[in-house]
N, C-alpha and C. Protein backbone atom coordinates (compact mmCIF):
# COMPACT_ATOMS: atom_id res chain seq x y z
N UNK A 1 -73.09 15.31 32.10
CA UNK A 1 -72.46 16.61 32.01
C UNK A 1 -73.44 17.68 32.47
N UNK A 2 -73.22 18.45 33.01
CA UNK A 2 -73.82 19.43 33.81
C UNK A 2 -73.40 20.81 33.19
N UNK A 3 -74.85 21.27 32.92
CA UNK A 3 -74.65 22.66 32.32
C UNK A 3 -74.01 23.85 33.30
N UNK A 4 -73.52 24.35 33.24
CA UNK A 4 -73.11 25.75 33.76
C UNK A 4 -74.76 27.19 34.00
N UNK A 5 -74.95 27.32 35.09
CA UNK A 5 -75.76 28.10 35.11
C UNK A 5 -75.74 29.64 35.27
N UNK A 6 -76.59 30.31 34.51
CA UNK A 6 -75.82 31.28 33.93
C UNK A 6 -76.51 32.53 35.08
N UNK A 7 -75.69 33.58 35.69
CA UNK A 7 -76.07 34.38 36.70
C UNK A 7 -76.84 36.08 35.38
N UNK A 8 -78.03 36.08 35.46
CA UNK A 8 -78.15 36.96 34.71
C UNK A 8 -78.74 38.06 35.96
N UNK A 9 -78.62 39.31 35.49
CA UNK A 9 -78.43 40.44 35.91
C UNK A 9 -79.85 41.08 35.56
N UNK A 10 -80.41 41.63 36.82
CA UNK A 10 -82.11 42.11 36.68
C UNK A 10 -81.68 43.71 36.21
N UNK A 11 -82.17 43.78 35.12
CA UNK A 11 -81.92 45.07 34.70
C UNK A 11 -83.23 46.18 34.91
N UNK A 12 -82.54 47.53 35.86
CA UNK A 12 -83.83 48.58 36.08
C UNK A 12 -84.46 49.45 34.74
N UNK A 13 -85.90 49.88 34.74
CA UNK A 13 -86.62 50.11 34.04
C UNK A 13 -87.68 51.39 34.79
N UNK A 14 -87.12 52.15 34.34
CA UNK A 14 -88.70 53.25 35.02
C UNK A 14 -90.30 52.45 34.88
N UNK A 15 -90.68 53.36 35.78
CA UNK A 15 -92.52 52.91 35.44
C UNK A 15 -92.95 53.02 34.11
N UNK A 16 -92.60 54.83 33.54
CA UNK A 16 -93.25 54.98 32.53
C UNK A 16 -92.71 54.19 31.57
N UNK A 17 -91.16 53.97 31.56
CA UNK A 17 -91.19 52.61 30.92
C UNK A 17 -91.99 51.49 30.21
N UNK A 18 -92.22 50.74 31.54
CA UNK A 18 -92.91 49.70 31.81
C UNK A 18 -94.00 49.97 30.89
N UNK A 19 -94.76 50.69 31.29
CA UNK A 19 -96.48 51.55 30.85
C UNK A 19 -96.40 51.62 29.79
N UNK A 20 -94.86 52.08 28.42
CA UNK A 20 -95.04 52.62 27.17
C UNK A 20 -94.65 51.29 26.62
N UNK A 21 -94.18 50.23 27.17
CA UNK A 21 -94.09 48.37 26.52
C UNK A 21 -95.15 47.88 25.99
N UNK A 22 -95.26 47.68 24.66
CA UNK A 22 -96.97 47.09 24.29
C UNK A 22 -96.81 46.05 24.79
N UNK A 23 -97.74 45.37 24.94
CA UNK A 23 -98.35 43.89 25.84
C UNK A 23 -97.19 43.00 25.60
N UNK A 24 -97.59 42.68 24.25
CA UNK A 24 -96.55 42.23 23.17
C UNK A 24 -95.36 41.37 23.96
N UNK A 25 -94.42 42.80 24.18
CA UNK A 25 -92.71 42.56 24.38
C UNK A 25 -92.98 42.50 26.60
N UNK A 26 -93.98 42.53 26.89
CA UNK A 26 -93.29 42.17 28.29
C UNK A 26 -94.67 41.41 29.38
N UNK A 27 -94.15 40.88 30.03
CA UNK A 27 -94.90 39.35 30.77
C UNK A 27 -94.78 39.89 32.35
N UNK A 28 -95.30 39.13 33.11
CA UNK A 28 -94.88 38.99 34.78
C UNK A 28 -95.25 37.01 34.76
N UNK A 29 -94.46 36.95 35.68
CA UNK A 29 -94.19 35.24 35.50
C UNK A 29 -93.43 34.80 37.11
N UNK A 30 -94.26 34.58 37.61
CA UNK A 30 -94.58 34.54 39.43
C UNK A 30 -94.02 35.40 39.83
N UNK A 31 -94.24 36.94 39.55
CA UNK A 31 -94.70 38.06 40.27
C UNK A 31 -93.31 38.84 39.43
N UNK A 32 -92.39 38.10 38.46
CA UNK A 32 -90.67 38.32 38.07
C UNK A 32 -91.66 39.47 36.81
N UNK A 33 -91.28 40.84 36.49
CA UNK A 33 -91.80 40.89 35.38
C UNK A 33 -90.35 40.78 34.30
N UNK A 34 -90.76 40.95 33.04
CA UNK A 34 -89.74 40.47 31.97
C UNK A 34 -90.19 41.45 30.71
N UNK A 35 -89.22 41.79 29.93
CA UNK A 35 -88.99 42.04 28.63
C UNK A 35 -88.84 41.86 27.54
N UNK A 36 -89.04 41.64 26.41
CA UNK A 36 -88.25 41.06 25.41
C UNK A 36 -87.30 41.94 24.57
N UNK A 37 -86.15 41.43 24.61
CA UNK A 37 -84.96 42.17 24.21
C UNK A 37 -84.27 41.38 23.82
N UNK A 38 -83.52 42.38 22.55
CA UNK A 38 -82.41 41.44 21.58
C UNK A 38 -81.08 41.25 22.60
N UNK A 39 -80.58 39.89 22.53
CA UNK A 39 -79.36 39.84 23.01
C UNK A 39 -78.58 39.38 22.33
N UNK A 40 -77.39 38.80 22.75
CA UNK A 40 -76.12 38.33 21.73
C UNK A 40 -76.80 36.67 21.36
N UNK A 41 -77.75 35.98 22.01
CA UNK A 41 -78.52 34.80 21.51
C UNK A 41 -79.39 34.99 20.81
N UNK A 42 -79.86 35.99 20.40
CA UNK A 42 -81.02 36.49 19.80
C UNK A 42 -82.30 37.01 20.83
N UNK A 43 -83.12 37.17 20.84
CA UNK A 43 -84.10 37.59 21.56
C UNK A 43 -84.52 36.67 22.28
N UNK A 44 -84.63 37.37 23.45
CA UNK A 44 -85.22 36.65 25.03
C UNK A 44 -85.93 37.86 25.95
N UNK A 45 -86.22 36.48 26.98
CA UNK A 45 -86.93 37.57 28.24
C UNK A 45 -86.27 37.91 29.03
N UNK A 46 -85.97 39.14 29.57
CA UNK A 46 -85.11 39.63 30.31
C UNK A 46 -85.71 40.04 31.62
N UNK A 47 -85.17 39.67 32.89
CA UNK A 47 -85.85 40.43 33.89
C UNK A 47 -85.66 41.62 34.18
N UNK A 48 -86.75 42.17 34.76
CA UNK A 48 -86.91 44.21 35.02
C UNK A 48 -87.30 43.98 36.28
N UNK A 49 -86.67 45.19 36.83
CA UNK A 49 -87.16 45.94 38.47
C UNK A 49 -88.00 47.24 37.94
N UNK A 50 -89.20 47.42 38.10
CA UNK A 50 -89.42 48.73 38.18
C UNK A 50 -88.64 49.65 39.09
N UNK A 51 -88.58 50.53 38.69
CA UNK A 51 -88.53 51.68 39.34
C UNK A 51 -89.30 52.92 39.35
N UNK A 52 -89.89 53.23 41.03
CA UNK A 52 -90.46 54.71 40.99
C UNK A 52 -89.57 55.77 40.49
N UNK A 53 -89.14 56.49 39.50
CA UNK A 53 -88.65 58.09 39.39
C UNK A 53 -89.58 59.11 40.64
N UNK A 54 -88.15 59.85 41.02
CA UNK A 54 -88.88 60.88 42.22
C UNK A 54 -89.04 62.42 41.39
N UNK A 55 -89.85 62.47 41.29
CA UNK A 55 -90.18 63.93 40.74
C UNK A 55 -89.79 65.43 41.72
């Protein structure tokens, strides 16, 4: 039986974002960075795009 693979969705994140995440809650993991965030499974790593904000 073959699992169903699940299409998850890279969710955007400002820089300063990124910068105010203690170590803690976020990773880079071959170059993907990630989050940790509660979901409806309980907590996982979520992927992030930075984003530059244009001032």
């Amino acid at each position: 039986m073959q699992e169903a693979v699940k299409q998850v969705e890279v969710e955007q994140i400002s820089a300063e974002e990124w910068r105010r995440t203690h170590r803690d809650f976020k990773t880079t993991i071959d170059g993907q960075r990630y989050v940790l965030r509660w979901t409806t499974h309980g907590t996982s790593l979520v992927p992030v795009t930075v984003v530059k904000e244009k001032k």
